[in-house]
Protein backbone atom coordinates (compact mmCIF):
# COMPACT_ATOMS: atom_id res chain seq x y z
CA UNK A 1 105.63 133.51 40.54
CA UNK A 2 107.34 135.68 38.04
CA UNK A 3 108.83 133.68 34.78
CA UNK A 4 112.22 134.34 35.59
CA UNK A 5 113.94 133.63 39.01
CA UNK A 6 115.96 137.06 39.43
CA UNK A 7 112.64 138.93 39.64
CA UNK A 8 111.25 139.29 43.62
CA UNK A 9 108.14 137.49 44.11
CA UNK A 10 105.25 139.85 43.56
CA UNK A 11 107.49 142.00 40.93
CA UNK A 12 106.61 141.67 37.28
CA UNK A 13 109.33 139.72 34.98
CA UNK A 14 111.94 141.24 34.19
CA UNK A 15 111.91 143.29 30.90
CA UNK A 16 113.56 141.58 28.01
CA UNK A 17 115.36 138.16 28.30
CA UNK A 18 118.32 137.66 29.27
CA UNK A 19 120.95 136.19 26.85
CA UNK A 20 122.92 132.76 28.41
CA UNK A 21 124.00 131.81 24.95
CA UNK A 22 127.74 133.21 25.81
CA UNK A 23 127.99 131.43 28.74
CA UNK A 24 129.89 128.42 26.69
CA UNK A 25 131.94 131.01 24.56
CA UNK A 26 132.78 133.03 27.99
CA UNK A 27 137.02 133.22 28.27
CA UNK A 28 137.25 132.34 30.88
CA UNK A 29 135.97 128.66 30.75
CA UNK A 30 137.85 127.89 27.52
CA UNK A 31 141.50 129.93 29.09
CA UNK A 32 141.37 128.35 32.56
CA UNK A 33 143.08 125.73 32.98
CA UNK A 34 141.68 124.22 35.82
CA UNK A 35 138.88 123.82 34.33
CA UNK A 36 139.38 121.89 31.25
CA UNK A 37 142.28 119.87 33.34
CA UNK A 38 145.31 121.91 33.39
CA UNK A 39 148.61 120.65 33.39
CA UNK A 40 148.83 117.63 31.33
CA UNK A 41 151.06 116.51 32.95
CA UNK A 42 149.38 116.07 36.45
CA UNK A 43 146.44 116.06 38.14
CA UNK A 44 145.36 118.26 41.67
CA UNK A 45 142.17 118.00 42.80
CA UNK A 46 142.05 120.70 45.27
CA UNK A 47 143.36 123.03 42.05
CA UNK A 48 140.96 122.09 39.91
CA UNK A 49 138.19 122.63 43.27
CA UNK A 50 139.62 126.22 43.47
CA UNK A 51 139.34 127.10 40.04
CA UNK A 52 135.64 125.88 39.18
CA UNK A 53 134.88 127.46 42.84
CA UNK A 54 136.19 130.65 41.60
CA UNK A 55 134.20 130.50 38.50
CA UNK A 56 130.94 129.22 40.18
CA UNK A 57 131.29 132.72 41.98
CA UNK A 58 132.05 135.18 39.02
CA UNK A 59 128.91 133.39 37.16
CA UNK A 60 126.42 134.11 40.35
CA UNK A 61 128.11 137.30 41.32
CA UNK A 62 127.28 138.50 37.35
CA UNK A 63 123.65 137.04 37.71
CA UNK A 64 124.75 135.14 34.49
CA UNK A 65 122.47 132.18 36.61
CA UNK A 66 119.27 133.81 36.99
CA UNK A 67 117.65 131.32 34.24
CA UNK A 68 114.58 131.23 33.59
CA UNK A 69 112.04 129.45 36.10
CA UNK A 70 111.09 125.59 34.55
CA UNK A 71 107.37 125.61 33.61
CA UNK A 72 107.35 129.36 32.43
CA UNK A 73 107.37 129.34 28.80
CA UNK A 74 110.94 129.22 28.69
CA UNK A 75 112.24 125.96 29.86
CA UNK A 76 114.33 125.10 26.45
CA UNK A 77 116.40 128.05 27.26
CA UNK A 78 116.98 127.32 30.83
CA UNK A 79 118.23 123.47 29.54
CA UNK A 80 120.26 125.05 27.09
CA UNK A 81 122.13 127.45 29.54
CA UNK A 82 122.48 124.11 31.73
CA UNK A 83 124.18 121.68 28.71
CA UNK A 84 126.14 124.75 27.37
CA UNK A 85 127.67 125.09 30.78
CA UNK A 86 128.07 121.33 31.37
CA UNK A 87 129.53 121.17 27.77
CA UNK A 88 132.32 122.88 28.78
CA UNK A 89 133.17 121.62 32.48
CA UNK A 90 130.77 119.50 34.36
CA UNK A 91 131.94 119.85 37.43
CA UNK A 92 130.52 124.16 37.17
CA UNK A 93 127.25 122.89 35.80
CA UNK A 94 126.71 120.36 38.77
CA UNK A 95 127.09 124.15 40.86
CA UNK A 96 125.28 125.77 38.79
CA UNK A 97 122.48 123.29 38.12
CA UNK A 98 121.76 123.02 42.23
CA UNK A 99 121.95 126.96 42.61
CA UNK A 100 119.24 127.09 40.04
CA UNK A 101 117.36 123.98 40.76
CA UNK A 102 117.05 125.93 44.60
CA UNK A 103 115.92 128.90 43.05
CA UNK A 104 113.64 127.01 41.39
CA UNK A 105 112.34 125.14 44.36
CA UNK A 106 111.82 128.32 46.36
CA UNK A 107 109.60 130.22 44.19
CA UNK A 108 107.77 127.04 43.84
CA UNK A 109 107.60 125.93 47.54
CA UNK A 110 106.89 129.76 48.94
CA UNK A 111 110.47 129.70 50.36
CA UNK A 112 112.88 132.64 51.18
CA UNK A 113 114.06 134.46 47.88
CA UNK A 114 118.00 133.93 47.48
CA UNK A 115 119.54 137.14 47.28
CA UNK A 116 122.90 138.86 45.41
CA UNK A 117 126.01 137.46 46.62
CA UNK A 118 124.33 133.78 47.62
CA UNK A 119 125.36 130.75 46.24
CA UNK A 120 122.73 128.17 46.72
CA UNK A 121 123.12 124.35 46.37
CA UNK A 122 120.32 121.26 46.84
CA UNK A 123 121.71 118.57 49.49
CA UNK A 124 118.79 115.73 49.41
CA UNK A 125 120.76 112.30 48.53
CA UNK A 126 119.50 109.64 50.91
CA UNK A 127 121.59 106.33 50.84
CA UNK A 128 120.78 103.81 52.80
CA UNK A 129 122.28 104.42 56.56
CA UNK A 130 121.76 107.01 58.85
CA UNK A 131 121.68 109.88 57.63
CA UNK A 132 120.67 114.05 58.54
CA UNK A 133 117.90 114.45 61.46
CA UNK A 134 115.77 117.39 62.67
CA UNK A 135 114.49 118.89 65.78
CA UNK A 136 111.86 121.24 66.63
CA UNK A 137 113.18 123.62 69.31
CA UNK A 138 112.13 126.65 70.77
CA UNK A 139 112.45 129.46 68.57
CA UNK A 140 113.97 132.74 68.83
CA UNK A 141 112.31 136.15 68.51
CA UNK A 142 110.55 137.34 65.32
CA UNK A 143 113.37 139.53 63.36
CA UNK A 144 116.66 137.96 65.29
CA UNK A 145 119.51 138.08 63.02
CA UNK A 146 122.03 134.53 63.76
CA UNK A 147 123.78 132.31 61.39
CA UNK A 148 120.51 130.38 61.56
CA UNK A 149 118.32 132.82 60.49
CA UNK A 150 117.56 132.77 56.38
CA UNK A 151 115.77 136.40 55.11
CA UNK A 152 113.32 137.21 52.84
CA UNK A 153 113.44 139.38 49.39
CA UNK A 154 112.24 141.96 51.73
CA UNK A 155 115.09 141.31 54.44
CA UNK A 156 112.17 140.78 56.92
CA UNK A 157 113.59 136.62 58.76
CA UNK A 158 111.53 134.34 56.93
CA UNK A 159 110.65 132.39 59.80
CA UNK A 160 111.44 132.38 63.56
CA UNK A 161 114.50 129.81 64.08
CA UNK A 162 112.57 126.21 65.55
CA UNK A 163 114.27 123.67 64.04
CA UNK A 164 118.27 122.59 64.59
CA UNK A 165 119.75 119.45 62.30
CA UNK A 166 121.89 116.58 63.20
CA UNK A 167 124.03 113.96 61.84
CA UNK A 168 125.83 114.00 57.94
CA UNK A 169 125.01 114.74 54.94
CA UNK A 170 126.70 112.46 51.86
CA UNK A 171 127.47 114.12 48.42
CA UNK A 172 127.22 117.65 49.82
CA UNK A 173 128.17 119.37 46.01
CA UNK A 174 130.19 122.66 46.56
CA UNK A 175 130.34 122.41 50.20
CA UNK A 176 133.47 124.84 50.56
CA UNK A 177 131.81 127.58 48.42
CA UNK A 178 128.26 127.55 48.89
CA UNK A 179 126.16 129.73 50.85
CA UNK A 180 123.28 127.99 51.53
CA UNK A 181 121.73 124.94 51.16
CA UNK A 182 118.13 123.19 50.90
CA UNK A 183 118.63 120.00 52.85
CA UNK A 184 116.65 117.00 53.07
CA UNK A 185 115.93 116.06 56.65
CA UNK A 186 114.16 113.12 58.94
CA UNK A 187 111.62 114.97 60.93
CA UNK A 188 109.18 112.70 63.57
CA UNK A 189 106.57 113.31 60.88
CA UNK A 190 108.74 112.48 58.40
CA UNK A 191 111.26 114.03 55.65
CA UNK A 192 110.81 117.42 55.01
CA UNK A 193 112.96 119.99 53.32
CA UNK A 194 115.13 122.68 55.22
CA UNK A 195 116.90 125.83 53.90
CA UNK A 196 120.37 126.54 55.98
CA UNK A 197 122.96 129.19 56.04
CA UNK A 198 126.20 127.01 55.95
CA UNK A 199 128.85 129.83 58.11
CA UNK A 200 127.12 128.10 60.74
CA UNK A 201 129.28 127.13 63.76
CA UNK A 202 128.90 123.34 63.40
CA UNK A 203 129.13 122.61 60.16
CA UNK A 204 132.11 120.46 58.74
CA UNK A 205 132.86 119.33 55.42
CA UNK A 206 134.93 115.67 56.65
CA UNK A 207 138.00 115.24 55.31
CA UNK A 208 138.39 112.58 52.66
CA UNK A 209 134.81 111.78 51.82
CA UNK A 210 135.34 113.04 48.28
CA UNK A 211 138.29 110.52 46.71
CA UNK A 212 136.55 110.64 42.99
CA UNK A 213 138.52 111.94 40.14
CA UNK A 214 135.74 112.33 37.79
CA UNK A 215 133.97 115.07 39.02
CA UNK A 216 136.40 116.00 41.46
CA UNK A 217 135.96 119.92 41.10
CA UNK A 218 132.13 119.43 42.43
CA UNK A 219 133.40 119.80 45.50
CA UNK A 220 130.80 116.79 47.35
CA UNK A 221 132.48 115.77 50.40
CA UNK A 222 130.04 114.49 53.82
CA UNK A 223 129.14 117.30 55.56
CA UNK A 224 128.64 116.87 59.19
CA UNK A 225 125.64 118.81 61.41
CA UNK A 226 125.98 119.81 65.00
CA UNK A 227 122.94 121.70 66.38
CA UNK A 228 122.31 123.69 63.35
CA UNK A 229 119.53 126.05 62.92
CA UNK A 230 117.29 125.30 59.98
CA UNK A 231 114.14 126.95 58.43
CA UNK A 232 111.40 124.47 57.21
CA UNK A 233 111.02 125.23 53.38
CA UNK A 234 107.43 123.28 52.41
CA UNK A 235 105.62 120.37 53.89
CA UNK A 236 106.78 116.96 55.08
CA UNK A 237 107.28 114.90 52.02
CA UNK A 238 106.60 118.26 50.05
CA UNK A 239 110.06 118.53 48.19
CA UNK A 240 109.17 115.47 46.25
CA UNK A 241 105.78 115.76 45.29
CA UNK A 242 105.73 118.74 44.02
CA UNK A 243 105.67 118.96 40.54
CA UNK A 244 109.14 120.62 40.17
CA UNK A 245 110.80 117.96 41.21
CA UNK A 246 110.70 116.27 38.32
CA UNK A 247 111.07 119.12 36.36
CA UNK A 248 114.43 119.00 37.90
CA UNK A 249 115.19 116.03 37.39
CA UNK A 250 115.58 116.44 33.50
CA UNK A 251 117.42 119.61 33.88
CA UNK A 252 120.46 117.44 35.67
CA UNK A 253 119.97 115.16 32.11
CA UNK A 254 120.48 118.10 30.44
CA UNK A 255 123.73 118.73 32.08
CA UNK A 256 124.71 115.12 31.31
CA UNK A 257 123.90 115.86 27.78
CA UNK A 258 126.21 118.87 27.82
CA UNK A 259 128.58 116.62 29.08
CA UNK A 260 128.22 114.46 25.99
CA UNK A 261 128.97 116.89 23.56
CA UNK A 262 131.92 117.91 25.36
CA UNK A 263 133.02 114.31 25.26
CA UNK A 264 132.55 114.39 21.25
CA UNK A 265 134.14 117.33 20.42
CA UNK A 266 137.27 115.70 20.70
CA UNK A 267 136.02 113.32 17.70
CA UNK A 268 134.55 115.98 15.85
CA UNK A 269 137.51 118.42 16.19
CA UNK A 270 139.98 115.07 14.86
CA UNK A 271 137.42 114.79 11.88
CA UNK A 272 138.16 118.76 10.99
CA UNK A 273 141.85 118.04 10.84
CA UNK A 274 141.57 115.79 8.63
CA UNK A 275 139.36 113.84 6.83
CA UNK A 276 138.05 110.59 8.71
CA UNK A 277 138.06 107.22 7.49
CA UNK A 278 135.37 105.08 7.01
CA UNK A 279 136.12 103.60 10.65
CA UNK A 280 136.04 107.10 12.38
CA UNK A 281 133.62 108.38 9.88
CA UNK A 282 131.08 105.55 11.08
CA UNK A 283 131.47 106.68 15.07
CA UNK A 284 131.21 110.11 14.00
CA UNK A 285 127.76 109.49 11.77
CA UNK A 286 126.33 107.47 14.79
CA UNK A 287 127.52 109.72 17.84
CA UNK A 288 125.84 113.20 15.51
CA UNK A 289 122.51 110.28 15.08
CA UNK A 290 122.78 109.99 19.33
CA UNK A 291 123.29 113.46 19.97
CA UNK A 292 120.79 115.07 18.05
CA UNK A 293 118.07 112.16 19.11
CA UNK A 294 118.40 113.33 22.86
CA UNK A 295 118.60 117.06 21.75
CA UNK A 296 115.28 116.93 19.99
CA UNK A 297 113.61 114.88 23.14
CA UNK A 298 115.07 117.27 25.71
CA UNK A 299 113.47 119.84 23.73
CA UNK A 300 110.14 118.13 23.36
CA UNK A 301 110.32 117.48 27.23
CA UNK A 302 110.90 121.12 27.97
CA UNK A 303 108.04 121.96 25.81
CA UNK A 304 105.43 119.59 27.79
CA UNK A 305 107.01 121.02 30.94
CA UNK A 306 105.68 124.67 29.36
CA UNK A 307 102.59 123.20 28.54
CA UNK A 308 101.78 121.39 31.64
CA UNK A 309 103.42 122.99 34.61
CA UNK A 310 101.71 121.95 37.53
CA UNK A 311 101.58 118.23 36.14
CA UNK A 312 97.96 118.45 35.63
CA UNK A 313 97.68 115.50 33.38
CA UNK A 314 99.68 113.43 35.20
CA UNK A 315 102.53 112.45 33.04
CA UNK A 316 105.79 114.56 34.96
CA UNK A 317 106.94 111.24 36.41
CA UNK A 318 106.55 108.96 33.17
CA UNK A 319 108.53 112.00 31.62
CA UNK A 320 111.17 112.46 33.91
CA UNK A 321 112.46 108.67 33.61
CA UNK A 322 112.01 108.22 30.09
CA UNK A 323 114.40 111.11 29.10
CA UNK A 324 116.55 110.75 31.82
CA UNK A 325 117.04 107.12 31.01
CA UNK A 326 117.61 107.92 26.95
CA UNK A 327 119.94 110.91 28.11
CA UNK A 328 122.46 108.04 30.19
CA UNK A 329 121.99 105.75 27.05
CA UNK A 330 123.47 108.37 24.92
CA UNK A 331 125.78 109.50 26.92
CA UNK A 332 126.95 106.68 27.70
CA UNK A 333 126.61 104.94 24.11
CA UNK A 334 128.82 108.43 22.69
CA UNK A 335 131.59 107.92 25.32
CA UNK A 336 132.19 104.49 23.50
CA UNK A 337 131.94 105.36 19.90
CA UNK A 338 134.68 108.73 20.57
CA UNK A 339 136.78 106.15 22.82
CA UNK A 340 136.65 103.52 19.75
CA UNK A 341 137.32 105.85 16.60
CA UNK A 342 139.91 107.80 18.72
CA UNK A 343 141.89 105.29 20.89
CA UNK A 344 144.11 105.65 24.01
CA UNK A 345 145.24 108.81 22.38
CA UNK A 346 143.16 111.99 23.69
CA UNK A 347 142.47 109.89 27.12
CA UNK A 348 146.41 109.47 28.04
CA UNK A 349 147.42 113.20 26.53
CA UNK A 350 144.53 115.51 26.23
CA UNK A 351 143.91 116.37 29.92
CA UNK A 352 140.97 117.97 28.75
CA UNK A 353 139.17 115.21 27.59
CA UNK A 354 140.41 112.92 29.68
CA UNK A 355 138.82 114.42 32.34
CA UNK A 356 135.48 115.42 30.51
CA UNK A 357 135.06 111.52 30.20
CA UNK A 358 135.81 111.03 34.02
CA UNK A 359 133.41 113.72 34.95
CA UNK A 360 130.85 112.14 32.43
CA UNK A 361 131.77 108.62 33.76
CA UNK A 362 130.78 109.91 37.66
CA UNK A 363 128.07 112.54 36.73
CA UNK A 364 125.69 109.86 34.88
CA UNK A 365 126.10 107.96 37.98
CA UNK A 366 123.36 110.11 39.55
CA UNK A 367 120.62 107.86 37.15
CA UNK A 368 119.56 105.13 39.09
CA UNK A 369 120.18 102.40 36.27
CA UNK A 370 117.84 99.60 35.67
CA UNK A 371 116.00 100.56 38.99
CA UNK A 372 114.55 103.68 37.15
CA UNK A 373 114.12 101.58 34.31
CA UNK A 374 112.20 98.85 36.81
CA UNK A 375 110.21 100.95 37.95
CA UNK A 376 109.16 103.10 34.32
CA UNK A 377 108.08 99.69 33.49
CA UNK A 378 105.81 99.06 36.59
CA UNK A 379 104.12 102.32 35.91
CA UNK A 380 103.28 101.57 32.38
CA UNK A 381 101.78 98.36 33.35
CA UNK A 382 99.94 99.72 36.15
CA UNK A 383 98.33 102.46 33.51
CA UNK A 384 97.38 99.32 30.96
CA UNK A 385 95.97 97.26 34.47
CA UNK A 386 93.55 100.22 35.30
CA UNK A 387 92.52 100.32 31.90
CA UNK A 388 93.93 104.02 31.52
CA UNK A 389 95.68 103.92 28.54
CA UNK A 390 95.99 101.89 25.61
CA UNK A 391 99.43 102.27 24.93
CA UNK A 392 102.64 103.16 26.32
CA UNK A 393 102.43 106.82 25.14
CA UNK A 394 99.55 107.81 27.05
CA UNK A 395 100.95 108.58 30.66
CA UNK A 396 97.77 109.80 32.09
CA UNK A 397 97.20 108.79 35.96
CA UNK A 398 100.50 108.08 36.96
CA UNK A 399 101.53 111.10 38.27
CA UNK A 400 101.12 110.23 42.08
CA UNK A 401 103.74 107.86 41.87
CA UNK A 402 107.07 109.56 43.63
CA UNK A 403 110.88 108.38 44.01
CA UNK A 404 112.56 110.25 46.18
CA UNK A 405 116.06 108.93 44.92
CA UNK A 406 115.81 110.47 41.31
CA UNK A 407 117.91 113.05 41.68
């Protein structure tokens, strides 16, 4: 596995690194306004869909998202890229995070390579209800090109088409602009992962299954499955116990964290204008206190990742909810202090911000609350029962333990 995704499998890395730091300071994010909310004085969804869709495709067209590979030595700057991008509109970094969490799950999982001109996205919520099935079917000949069929690096077909899915799919992010998809799926044997070119015939994004505001430029509508061809992309259950997975996870707080800043530098912009009051000067001192509390964890997290990237100590799962959980509890905890020292103002006539705090509002959504907290707790005490650790820090042994609604 090379240590950063836009080099082949089997190819060294690629000379150099590659500089994301200008991804936040790109023109086009700041100048477009459907990004950052456009007309203040209404709001269009299906504008604000089209312009972060349009964007979304410049950024993967330019390779701008070929970060580098979690686990690799460089997983600060991979986090980084992710919160710059969220900084500035959350909606692209939701995009942007699944295209590179599926890069990242392919080189992991011994999947087929994306290639130039693909836009990639990771479909795996499971709600309770039915949800997306699979079939094994006869496949078709070695080499046959169909909208089923998903190629390799090499452009040989990965694998003969044998499996078709069925049913819908909720919160199916970028479903009008992305090329492919890994897919969660219920298999007779169980839930297995599936990669899926989406110009299938078949496939249907439905019609008013994305109302939200926040977040509305994610583009996550149901997407309904008719008989489509799928390639199997790892084992049954494989998708979530591989170490990657929660790897993953804490890239999605770093987007959340991105979000956060983007959030406060409506407070810290007011504070340059003029000089705050002790009031506003108060919220400002605590949100910079939040803010650079979950920096220097994310950055302690991506470190262990480095360090440990196979989860060979057993501590990816302890990891994953602990900074996930602090991430929401800043975010969340810096949405109120910028709402307090700056009042109805910004949020009734800075579109902007407005809808930063709406996408921050949905986004954070994706942490699973006090269940993740619930079960965190369970798996300390189940480390102190067996006598593993003698303390909370040590997370040793616990790495078995799976949830396959993190994400």
């Amino acid at each position: 596995m090379s240590a950063d995704a836009s080099s082949p499998a089997g190819s060294p890395p690629t000379a150099g690194r590659r500089d994301h730091s200008g991804l936040r300071d790109d023109p086009g994010l700041r100048d477009d306004p459907g990004l950052r909310g456009g007309d203040a004085g209404s709001f269009d969804p299906s504008a604000v869909r089209r312009s972060v869709a349009a964007r979304f495709t410049a950024l993967t067209d330019a390779g701008a998202l070929r970060l580098p590979l979690p686990g690799q030595g460089r997983t600060r700057e991979r986090f980084r890229a992710l919160s710059d991008l969220a900084r500035e509109d959350l909606s692209l970094a939701r995009l942007a995070e699944g295209h590179a969490d599926a890069v990242a799950i392919l080189h992991e999982l011994g999947g087929p390579l994306p290639q130039d001109g693909e836009r990639w996205a990771v479909w795996a919520a499971q709600p309770p209800g039915p949800g997306l099935t699979a079939r094994e079917t006869p496949g078709s000949p070695a080499g046959e090109s169909g909208p089923g069929t998903v190629r390799a690096a090499s452009g040989e077909a990965y694998e003969t088409i044998g499996w078709r899915l069925d049913g819908v799919k909720p919160y199916c992010s970028g479903a009008h602009i992305c090329t492919h998809a890994l897919i969660s799926a219920d298999t007779a044997e169980g839930r297995r992962l599936f990669a899926v070119r989406l110009d299938a015939a078949g496939i249907s994004p439905l019609p008013g299954t994305w109302q939200a505001v926040g977040m509305a430029g994610s583009d996550s509508p149901d997407v309904a499955f008719s008989d489509i061809p799928a390639v199997p992309v790892g084992t049954v259950g494989g998708y979530i116990d591989r170490p990657g997975f929660q790897h993953g996870g804490i890239g999605v707080a770093a987007c959340w964290l991105g979000g956060a800043r983007g959030v406060a530098d409506t407070l810290f912009a007011a504070a340059r204008r003029r000089a705050p009051d002790a009031h506003t000067a108060a919220h400002l001192g605590a949100v910079d206190v939040l803010l650079s509390a979950a920096e220097t964890v994310l950055g302690a997290a991506a470190d262990d990742i480095d360090a440990d990237p196979d989860d060979a100590l057993g501590g990816g799962r302890v990891r994953s909810l602990r900074v996930r959980a602090l991430v929401e509890k800043v975010c969340s905890e810096v949405m109120t202090h910028v709402g307090r020292a700056t009042g109805a103002g910004p949020l009734c006539h800075d579109a902007g911000h407005a809808r930063a705090v709406a996408d921050l509002t949905v986004y954070l959504r994706q942490h699973h609350a006090e269940r993740n907290l619930a079960e965190l707790g369970h798996l300390l005490g189940d480390v102190r029962e067996s006598g593993e650790s003698g303390g909370a820090g040590d997370t040793g042994g616990v790495g078995h333990h799976r949830n396959a609604d993190v994400r």
